[in-house]
Protein backbone atom coordinates (compact mmCIF):
# COMPACT_ATOMS: atom_id res chain seq x y z
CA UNK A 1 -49.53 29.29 -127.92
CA UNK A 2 -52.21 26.81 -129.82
CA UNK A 3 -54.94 25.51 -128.52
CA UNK A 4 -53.38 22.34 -128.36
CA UNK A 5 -50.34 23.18 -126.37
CA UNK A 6 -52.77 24.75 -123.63
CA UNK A 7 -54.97 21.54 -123.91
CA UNK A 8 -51.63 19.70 -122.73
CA UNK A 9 -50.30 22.34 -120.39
CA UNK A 10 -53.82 21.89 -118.29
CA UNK A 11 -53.18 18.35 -118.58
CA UNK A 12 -49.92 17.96 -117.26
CA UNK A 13 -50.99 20.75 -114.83
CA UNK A 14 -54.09 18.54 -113.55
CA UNK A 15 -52.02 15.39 -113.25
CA UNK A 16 -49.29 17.48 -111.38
CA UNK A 17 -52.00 18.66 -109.05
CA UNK A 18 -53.52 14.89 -108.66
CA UNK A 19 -50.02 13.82 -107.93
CA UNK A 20 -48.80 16.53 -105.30
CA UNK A 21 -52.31 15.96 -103.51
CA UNK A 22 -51.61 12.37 -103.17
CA UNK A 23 -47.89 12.55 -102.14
CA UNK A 24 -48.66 15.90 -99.81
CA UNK A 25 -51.51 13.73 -98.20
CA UNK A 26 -48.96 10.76 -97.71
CA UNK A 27 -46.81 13.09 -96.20
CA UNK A 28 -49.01 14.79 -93.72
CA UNK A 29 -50.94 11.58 -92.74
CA UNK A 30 -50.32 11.87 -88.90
CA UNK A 31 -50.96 15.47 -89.41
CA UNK A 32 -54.13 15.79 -91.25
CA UNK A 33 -55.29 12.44 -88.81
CA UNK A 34 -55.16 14.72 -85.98
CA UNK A 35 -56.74 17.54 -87.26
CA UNK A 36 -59.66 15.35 -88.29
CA UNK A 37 -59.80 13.57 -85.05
CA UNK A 38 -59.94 17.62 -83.31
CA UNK A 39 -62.72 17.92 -81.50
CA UNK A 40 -63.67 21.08 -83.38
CA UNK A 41 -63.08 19.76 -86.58
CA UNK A 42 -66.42 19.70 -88.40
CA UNK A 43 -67.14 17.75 -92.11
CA UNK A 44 -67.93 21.02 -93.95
CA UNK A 45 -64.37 21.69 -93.47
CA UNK A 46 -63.04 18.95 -95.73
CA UNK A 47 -63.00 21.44 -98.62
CA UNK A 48 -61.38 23.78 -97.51
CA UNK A 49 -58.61 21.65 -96.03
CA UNK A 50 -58.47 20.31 -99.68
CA UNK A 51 -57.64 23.87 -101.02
CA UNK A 52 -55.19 24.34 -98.69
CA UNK A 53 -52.91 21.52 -99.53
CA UNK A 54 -54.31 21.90 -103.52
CA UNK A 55 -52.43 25.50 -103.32
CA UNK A 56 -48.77 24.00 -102.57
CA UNK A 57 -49.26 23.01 -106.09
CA UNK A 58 -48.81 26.70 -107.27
CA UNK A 59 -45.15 26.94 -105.67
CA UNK A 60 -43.91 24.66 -108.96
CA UNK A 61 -43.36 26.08 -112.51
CA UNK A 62 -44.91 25.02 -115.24
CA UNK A 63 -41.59 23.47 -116.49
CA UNK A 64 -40.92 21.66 -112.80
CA UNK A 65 -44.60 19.98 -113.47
CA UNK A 66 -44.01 18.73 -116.51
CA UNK A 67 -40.58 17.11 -115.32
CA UNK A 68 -42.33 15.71 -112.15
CA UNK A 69 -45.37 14.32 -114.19
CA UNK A 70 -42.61 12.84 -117.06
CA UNK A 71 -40.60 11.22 -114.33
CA UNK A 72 -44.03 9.53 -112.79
CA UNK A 73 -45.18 8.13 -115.96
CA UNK A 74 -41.53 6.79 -116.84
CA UNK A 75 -41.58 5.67 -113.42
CA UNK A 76 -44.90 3.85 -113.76
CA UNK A 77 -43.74 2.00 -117.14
């Protein structure tokens, strides 16, 4: 593979991530609102809810990300 094709596979894999992070979070709203409103839920564990939803990401081939991210951008023209 060149240099170049990698270049745009971790591209299309970091707007893939940015756009299952966004739709996961719109998904989970009431969710994730009460497990920040928890009593026990503390700031430093931001991150690490981050990760969690950031790893859903993996579940997709590289071949279903760069159908979801072509269908966005179509979308968004």
């Amino acid at each position: 593979m060149s240099s170049q094709q990698q270049k745009a596979d971790k591209a299309t894999e970091a707007e893939f991530g940015s756009y299952y992070l966004q739709r996961t979070t719109q998904e989970l709203a009431e969710d994730l609102d009460k497990v920040r409103n928890a009593d026990d839920f503390k700031a430093e564990s931001v991150p690490f809810l981050v990760r969690a939803l950031q790893q859903g990401a993996v579940q997709f081939s590289p071949d279903d990300q760069k159908r979801t991210v072509s269908a966005v951008k179509q979308k968004e023209a």
